[in-house]
N, C-alpha and C. Protein backbone atom coordinates (compact mmCIF):
# COMPACT_ATOMS: atom_id res chain seq x y z
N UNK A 1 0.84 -1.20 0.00
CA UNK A 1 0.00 0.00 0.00
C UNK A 1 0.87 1.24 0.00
N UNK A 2 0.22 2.17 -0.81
CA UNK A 2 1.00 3.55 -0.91
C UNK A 2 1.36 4.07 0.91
N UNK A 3 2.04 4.85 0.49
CA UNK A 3 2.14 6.12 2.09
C UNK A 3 0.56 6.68 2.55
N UNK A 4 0.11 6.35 3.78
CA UNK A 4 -0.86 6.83 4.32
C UNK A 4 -1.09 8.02 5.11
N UNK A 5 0.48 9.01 4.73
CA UNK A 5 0.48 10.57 5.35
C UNK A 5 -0.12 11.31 4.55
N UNK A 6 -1.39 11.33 5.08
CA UNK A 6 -2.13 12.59 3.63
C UNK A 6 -2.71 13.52 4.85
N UNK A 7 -3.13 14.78 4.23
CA UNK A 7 -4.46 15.83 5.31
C UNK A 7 -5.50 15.64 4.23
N UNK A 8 -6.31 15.40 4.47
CA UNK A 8 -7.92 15.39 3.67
C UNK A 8 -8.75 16.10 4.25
N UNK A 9 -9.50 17.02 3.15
CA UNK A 9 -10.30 17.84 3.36
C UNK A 9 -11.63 16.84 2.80
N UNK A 10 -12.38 16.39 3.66
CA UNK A 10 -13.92 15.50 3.12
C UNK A 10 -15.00 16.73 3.10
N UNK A 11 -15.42 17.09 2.45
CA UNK A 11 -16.85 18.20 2.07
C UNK A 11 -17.91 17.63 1.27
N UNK A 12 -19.30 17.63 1.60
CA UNK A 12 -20.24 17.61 1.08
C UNK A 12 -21.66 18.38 1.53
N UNK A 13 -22.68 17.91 0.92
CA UNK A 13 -23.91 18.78 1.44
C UNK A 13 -24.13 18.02 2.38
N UNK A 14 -25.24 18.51 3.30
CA UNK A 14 -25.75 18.12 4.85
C UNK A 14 -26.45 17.00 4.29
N UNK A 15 -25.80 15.63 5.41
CA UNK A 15 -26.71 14.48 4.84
C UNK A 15 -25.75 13.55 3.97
N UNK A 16 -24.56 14.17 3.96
CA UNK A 16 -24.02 13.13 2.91
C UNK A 16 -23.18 12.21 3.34
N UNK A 17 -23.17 12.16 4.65
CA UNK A 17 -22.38 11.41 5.26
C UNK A 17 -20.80 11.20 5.86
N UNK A 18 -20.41 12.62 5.56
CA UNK A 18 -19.08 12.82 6.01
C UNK A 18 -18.48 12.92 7.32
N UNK A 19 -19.41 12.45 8.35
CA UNK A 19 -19.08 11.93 9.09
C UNK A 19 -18.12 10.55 9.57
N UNK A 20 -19.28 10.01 8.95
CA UNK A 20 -19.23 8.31 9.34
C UNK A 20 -18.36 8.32 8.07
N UNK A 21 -17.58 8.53 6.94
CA UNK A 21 -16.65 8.34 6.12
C UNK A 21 -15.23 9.32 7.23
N UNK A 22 -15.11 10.08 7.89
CA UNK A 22 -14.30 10.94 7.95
C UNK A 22 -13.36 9.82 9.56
N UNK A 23 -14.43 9.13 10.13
CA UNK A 23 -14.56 7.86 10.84
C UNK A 23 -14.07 7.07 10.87
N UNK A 24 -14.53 6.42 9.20
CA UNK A 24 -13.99 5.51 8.45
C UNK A 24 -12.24 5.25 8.24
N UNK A 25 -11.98 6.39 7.81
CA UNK A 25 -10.84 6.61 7.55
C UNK A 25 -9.74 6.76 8.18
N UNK A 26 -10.06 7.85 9.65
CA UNK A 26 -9.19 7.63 10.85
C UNK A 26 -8.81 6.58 11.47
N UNK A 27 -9.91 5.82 11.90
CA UNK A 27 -9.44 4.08 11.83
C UNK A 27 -9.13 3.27 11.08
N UNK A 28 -8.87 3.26 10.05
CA UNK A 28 -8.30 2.81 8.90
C UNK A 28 -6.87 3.23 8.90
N UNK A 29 -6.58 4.64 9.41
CA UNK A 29 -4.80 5.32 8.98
C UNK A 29 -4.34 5.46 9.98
N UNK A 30 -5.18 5.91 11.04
CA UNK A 30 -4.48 6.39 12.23
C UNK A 30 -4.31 7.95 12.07
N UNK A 31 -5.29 8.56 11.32
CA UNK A 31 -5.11 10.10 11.22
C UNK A 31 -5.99 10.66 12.23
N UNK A 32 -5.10 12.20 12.34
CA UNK A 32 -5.99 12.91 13.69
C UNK A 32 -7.17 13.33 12.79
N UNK A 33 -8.34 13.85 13.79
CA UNK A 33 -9.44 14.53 13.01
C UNK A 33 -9.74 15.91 13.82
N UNK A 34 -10.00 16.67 12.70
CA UNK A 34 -10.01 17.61 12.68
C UNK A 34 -11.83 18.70 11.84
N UNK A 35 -12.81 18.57 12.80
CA UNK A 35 -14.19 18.87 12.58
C UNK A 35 -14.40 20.48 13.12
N UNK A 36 -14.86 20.84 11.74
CA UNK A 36 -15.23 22.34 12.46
C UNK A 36 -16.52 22.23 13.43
N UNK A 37 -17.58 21.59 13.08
CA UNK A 37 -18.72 21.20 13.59
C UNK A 37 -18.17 20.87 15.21
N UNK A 38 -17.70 20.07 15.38
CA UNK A 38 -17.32 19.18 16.75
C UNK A 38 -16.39 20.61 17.54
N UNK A 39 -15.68 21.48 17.02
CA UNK A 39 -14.40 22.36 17.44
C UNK A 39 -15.21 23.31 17.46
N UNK A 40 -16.70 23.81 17.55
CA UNK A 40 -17.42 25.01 17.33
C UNK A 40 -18.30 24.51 18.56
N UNK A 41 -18.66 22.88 18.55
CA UNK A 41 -19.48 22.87 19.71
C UNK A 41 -18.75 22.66 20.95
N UNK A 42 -17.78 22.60 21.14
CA UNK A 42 -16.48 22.77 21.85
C UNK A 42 -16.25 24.18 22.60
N UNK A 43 -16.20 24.76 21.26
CA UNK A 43 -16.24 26.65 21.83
C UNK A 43 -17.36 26.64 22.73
N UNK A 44 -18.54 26.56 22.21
CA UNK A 44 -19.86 27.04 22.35
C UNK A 44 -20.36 26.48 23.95
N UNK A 45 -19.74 25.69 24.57
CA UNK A 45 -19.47 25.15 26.01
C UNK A 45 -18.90 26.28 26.75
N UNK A 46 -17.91 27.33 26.25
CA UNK A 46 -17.40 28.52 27.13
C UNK A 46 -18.22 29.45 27.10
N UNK A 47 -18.60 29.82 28.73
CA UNK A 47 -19.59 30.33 28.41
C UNK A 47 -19.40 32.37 28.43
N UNK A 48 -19.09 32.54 27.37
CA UNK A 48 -18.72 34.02 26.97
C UNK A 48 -19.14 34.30 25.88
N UNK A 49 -18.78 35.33 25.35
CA UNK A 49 -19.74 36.38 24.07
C UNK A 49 -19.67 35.01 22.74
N UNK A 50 -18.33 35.39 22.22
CA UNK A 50 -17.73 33.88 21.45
C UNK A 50 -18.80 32.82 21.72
N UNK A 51 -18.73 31.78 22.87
CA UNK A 51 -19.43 30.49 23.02
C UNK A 51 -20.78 31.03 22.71
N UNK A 52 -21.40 32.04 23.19
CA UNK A 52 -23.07 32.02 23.13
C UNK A 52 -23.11 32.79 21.41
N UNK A 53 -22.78 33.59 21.22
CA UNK A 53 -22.48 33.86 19.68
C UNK A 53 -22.26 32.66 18.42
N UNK A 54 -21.47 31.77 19.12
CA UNK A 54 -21.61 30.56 18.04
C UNK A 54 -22.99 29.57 18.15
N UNK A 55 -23.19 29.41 19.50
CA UNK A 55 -24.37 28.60 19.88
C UNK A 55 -25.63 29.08 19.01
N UNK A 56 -26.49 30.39 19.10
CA UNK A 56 -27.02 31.11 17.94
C UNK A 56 -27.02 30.80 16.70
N UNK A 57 -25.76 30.98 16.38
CA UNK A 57 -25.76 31.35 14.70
C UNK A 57 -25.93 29.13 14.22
N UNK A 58 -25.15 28.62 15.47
CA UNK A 58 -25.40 26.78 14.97
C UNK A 58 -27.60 26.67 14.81
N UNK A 59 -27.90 27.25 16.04
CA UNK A 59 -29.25 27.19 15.97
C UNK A 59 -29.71 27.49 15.00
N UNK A 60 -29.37 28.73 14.51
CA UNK A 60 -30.24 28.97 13.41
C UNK A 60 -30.20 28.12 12.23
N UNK A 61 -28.82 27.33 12.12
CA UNK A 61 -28.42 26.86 10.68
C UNK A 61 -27.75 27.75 9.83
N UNK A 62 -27.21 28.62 10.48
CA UNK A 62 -26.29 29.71 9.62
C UNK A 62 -24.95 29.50 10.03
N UNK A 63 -24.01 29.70 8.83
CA UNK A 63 -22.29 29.86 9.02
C UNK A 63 -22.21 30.31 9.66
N UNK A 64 -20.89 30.12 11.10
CA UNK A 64 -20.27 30.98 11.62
C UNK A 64 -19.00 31.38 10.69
N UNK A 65 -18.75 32.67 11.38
CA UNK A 65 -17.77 33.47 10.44
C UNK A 65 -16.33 33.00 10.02
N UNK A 66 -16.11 32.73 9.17
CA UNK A 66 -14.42 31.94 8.46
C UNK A 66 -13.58 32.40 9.58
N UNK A 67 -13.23 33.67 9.97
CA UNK A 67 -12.20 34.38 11.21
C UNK A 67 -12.52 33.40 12.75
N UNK A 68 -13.60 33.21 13.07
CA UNK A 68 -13.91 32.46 14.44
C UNK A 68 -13.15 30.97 14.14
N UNK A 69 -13.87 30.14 12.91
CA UNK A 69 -13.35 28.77 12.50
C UNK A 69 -12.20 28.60 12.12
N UNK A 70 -11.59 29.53 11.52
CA UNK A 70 -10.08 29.62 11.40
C UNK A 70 -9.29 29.37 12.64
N UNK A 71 -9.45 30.19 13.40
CA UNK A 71 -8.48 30.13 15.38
C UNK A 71 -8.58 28.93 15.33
N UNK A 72 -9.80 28.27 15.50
CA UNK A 72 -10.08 27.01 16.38
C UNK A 72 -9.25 25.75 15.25
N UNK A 73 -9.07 26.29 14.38
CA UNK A 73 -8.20 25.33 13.16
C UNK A 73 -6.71 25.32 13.44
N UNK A 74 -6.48 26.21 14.36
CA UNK A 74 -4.89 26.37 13.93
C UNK A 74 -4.48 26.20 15.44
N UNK A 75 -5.26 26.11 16.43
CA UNK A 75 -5.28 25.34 17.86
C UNK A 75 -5.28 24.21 17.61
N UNK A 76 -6.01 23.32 16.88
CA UNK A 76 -6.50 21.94 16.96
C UNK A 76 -5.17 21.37 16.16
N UNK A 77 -4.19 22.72 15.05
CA UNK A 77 -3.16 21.91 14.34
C UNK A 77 -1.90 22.20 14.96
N UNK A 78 -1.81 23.00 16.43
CA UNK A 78 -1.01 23.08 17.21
C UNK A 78 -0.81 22.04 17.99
N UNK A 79 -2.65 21.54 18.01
CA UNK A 79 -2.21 20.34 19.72
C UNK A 79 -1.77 19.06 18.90
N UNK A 80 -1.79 18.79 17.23
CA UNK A 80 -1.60 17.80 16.81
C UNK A 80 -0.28 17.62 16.71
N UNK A 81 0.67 18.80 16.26
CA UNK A 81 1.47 18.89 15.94
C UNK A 81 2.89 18.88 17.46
N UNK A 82 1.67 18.98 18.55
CA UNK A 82 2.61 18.91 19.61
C UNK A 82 3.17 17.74 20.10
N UNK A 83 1.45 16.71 19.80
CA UNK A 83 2.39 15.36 19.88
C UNK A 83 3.07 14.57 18.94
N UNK A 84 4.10 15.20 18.15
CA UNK A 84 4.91 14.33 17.70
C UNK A 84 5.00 13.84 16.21
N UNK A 85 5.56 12.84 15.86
CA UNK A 85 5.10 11.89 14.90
C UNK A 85 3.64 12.52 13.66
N UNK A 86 3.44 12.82 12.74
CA UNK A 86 2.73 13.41 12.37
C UNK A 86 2.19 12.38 11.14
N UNK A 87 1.12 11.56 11.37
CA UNK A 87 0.56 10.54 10.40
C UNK A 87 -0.49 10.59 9.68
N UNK A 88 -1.04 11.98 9.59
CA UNK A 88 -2.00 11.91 9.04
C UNK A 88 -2.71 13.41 9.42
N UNK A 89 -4.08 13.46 8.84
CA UNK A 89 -5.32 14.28 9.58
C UNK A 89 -6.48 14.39 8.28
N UNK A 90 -7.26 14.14 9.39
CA UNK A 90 -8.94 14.36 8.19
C UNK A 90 -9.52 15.43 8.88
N UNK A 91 -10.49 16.91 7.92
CA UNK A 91 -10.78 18.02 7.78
C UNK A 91 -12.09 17.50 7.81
N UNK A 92 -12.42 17.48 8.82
CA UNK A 92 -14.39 17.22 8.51
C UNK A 92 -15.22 18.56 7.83
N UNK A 93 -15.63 18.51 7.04
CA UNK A 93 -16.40 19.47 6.92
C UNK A 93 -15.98 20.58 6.38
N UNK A 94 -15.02 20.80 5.87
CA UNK A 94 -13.98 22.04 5.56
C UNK A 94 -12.71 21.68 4.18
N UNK A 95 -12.87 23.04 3.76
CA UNK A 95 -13.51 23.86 3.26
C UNK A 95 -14.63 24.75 2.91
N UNK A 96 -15.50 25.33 3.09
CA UNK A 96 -16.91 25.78 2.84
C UNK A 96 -16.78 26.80 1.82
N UNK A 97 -15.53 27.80 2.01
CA UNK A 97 -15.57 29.19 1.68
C UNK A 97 -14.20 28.85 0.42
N UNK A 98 -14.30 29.99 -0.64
CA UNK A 98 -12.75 29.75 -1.22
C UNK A 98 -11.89 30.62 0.00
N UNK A 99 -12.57 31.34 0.46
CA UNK A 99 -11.47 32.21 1.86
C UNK A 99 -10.67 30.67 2.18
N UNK A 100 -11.39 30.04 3.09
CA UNK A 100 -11.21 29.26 4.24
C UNK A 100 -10.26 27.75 3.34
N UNK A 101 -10.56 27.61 2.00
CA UNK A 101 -9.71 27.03 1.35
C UNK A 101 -7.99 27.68 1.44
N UNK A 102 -7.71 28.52 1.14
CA UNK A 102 -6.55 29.66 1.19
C UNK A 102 -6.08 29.44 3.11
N UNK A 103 -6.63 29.77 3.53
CA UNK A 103 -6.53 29.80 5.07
C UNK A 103 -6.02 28.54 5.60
N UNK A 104 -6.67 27.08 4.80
CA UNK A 104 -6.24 25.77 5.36
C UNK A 104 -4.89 25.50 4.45
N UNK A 105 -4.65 26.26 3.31
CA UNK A 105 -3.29 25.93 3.08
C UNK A 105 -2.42 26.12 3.70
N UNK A 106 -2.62 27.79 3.87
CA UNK A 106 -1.76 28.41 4.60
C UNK A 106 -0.76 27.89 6.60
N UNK A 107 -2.31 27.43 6.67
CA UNK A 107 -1.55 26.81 8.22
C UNK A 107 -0.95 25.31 7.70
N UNK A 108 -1.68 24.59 6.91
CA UNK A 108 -0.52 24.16 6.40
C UNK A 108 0.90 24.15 6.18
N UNK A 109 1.05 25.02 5.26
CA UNK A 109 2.33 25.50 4.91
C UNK A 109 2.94 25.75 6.63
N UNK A 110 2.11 26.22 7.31
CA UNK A 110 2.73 26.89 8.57
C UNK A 110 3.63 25.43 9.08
N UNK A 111 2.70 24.26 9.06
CA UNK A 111 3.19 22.97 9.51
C UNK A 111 4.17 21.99 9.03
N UNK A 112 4.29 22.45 7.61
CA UNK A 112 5.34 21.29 6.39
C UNK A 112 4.37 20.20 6.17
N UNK A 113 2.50 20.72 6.32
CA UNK A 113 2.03 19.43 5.45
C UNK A 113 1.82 20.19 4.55
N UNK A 114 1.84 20.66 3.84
CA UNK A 114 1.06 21.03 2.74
C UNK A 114 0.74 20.49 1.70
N UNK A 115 2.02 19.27 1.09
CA UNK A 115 2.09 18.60 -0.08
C UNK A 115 1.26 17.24 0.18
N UNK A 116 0.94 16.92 1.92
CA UNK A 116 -0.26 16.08 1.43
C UNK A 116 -1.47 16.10 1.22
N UNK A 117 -1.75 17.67 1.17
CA UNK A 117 -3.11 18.08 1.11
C UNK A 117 -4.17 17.59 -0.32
N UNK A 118 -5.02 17.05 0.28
CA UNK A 118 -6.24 16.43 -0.66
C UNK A 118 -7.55 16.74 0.15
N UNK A 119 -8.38 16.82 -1.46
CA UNK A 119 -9.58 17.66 -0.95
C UNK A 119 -11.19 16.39 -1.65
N UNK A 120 -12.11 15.43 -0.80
CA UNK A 120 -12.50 14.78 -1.35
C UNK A 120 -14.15 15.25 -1.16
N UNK A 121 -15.07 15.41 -2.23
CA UNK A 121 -16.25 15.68 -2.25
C UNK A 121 -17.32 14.61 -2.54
N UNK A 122 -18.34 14.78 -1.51
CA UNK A 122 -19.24 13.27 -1.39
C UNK A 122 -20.33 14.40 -2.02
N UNK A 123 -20.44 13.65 -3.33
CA UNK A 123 -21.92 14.34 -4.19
C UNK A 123 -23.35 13.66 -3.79
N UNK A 124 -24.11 14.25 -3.22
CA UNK A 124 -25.61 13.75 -3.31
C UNK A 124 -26.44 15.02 -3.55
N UNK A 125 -27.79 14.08 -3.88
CA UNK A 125 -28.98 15.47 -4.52
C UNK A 125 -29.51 15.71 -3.31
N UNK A 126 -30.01 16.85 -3.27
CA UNK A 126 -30.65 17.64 -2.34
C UNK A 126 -32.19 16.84 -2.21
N UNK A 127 -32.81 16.14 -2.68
CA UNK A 127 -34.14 15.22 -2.73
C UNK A 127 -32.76 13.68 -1.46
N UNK A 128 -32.50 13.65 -1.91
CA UNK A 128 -31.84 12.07 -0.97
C UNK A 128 -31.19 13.23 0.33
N UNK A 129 -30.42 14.24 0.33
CA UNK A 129 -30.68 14.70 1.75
C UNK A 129 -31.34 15.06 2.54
N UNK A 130 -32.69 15.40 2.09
CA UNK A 130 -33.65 15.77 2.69
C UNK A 130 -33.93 14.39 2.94
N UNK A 131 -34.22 13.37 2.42
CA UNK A 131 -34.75 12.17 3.11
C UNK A 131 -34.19 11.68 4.09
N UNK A 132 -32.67 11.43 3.88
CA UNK A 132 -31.61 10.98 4.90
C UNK A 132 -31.64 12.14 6.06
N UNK A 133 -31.75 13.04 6.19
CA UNK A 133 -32.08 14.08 6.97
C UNK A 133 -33.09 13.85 7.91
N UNK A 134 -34.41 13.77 6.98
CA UNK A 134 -35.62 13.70 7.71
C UNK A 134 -35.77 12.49 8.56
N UNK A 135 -35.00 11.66 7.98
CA UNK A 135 -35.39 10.05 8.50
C UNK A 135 -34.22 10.42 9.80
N UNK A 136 -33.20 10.72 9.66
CA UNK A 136 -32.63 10.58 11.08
C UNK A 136 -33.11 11.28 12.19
N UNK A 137 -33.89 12.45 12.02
CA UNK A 137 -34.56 13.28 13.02
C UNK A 137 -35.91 12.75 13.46
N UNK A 138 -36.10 11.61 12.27
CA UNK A 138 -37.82 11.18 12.92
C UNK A 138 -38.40 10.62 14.48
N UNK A 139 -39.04 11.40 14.85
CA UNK A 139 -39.33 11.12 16.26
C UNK A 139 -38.71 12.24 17.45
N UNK A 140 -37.31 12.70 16.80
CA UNK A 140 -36.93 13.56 17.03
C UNK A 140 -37.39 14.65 17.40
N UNK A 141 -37.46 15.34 16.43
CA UNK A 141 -37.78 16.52 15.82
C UNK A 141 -38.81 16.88 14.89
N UNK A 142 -39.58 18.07 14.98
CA UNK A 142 -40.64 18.07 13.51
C UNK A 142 -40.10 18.09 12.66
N UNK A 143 -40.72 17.63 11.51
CA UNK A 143 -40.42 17.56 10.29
C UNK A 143 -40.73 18.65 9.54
N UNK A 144 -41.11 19.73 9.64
CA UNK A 144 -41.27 21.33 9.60
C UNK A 144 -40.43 22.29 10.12
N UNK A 145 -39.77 21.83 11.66
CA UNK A 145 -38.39 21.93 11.59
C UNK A 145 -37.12 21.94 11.29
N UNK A 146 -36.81 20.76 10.62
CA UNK A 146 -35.95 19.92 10.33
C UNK A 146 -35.95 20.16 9.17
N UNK A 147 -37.07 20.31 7.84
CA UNK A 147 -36.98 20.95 7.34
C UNK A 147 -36.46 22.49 6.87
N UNK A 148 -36.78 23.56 7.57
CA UNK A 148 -36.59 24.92 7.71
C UNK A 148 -34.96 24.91 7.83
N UNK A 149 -34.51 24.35 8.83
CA UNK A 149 -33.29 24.22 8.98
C UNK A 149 -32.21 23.81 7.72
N UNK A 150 -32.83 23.16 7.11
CA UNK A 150 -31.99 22.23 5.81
C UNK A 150 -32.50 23.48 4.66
N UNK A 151 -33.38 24.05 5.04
CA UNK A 151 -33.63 25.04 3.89
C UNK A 151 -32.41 26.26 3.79
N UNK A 152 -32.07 26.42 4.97
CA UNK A 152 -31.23 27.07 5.25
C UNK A 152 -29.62 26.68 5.28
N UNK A 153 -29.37 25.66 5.24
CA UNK A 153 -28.46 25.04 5.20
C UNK A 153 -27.75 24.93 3.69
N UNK A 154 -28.96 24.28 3.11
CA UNK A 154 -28.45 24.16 1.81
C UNK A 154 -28.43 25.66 0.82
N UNK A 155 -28.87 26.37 0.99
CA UNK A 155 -29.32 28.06 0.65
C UNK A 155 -27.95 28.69 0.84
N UNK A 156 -27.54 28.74 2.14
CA UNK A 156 -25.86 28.50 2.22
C UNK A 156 -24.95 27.74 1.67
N UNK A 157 -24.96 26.34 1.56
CA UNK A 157 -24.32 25.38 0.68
C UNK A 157 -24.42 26.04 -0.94
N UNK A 158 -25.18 26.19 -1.41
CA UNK A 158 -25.13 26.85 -2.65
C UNK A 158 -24.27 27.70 -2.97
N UNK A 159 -24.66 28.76 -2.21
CA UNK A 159 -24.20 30.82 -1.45
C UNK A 159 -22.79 30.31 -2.03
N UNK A 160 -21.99 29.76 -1.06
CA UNK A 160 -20.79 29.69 -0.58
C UNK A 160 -20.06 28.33 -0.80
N UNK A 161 -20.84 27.22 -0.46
CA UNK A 161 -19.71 26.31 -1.00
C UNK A 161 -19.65 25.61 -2.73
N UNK A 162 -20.92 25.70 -3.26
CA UNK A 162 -20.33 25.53 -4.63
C UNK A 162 -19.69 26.30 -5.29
N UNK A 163 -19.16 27.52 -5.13
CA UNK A 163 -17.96 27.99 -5.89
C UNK A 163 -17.09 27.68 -5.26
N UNK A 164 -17.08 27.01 -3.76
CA UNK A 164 -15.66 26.94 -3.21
C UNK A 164 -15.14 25.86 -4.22
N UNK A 165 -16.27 25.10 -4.20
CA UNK A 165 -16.14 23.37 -5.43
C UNK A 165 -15.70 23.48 -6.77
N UNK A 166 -16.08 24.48 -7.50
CA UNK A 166 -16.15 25.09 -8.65
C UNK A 166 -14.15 25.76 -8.72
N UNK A 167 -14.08 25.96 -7.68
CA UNK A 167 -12.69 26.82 -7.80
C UNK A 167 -11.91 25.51 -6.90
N UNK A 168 -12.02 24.90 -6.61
CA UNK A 168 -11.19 23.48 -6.82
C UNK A 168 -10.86 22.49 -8.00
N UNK A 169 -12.19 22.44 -8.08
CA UNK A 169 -12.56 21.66 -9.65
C UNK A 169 -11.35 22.41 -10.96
N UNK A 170 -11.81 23.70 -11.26
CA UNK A 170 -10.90 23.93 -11.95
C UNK A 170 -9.46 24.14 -12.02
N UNK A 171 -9.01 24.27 -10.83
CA UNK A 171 -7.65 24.01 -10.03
C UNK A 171 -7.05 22.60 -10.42
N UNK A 172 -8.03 21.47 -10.83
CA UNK A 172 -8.07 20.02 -10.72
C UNK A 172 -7.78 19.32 -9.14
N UNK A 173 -8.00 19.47 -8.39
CA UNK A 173 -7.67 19.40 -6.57
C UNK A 173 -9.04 18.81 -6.58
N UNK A 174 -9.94 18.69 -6.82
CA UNK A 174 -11.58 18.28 -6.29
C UNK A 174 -11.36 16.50 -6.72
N UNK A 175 -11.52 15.68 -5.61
CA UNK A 175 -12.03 14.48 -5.84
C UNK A 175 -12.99 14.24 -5.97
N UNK A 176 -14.08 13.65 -6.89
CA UNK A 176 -15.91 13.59 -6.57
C UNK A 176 -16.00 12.01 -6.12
N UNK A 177 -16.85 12.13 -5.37
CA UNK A 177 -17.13 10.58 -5.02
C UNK A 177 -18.47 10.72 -5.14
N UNK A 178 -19.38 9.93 -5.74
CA UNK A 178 -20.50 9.71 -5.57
C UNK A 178 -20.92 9.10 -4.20
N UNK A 179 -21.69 9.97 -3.29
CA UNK A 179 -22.14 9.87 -2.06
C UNK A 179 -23.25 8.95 -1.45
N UNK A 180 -24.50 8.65 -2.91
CA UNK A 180 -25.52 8.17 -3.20
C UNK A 180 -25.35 6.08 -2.85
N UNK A 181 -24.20 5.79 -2.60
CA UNK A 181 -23.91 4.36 -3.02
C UNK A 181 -23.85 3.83 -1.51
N UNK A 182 -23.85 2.73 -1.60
CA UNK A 182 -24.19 2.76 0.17
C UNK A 182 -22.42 2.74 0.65
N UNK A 183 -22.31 2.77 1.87
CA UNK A 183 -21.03 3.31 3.40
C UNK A 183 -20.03 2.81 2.72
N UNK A 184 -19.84 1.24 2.57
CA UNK A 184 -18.71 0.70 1.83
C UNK A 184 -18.05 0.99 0.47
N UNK A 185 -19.16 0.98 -0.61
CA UNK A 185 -18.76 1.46 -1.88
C UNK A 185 -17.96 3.10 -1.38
N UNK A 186 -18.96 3.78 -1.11
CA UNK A 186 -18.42 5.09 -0.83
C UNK A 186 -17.42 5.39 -0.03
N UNK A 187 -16.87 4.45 0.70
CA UNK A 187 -15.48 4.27 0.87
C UNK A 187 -14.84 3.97 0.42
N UNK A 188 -14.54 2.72 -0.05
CA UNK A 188 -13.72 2.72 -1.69
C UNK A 188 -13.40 3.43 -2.39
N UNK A 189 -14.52 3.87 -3.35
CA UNK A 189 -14.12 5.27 -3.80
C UNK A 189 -13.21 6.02 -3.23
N UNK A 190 -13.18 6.22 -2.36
CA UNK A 190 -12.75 7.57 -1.33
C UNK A 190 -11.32 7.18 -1.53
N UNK A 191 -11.19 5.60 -1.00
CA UNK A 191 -9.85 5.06 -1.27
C UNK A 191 -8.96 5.45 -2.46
N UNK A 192 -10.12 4.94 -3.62
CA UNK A 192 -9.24 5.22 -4.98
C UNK A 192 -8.86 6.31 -5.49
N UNK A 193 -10.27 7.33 -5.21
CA UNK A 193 -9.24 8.56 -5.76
C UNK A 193 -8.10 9.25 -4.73
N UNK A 194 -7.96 8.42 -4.10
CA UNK A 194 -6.45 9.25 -2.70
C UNK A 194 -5.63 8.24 -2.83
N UNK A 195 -5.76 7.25 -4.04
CA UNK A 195 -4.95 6.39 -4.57
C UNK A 195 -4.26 5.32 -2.90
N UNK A 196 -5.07 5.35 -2.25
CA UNK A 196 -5.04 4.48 -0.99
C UNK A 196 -5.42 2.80 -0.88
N UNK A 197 -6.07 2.61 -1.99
CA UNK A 197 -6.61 1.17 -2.57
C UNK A 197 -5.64 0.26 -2.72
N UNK A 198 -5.74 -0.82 -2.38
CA UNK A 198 -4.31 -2.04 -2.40
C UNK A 198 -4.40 -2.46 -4.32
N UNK A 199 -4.75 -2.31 -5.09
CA UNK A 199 -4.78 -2.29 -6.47
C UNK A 199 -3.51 -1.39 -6.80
């Protein structure tokens, strides 16, 4: 098998599963992870202007600001970088912005990973996230809720991250994985285009 020192950036729309792939993979390499989602609800525990300011803007389903998610990126690649040995790291959720693309090179560069940087995109339609969406909140949450929220979500996803996609893509840096295939296939994939596959 090739070298398994890569940083991966996994991005897709809400629902596509970049979680449980971002998961996948850490136990598979032994890479640190690195989630803006998880590092925002982290903040949002302190309880000051910052923590209750992010707590808000998560409620509503709106971005917090690239400058807030940035700090908490370059803490999380301090404490990695403190212990040692450096084998890896997966980017949950990030990229969103072309800003915040520029920004994750850059601390990069700050670190000497830069050259393993890869950026992998889980494609699904907005009809299969809303289902996968709705179905995990069922019982949950209303579905008028849960809805509203994804309305907003993806309204943003549009806004802001398909040109971030668009200005990868033409860069040639964008991996697409079809997201739609069930956990395993869509790992594979994931494998092959990061050329990680024992083939």
């Amino acid at each position: 098998m090739k070298t398994s020192k890569m940083v991966v950036s996994l991005i897709g729309p809400p629902g596509s599963g970049k979680g449980t792939q971002a998961d996948f993979l850490c136990q598979r390499f032994g890479w640190a992870k690195m989630a803006s989602g998880d590092l925002l609800r982290e903040r949002q525990q302190i309880n000051d202007y910052t923590g209750k300011k992010i707590k808000e803007e998560i409620a509503k389903g709106e971005l917090v600001p690239t400058l807030v998610v940035a700090n908490l990126w370059f803490d999380r690649m301090e404490e990695i970088h403190q212990k040692g040995e450096f084998s890896g790291l997966l980017i949950d959720g990030s990229p969103r912005r072309v800003l915040e693309t520029e920004l994750i090179r850059g601390a990069l560069s700050w670190y000497d990973w830069e050259d393993y940087y890869r950026v992998v995109y889980l494609d699904i339609s907005r009809e299969e996230s809303t289902q996968r969406l709705l179905a995990e909140h069922q019982g949950r949450s209303r579905s008028d809720d849960v809805a509203e929220v994804l309305e907003v979500r993806w309204r943003w996803f549009e806004e802001e991250v398909r040109p971030t996609l668009e200005d990868l893509r033409k860069r040639g840096q964008l991996i697409e994985v079809n997201g739609e295939q069930t956990r395993p296939e869509v790992f594979n994939d994931i494998l092959k285009g990061l050329g990680l596959d024992d083939d």
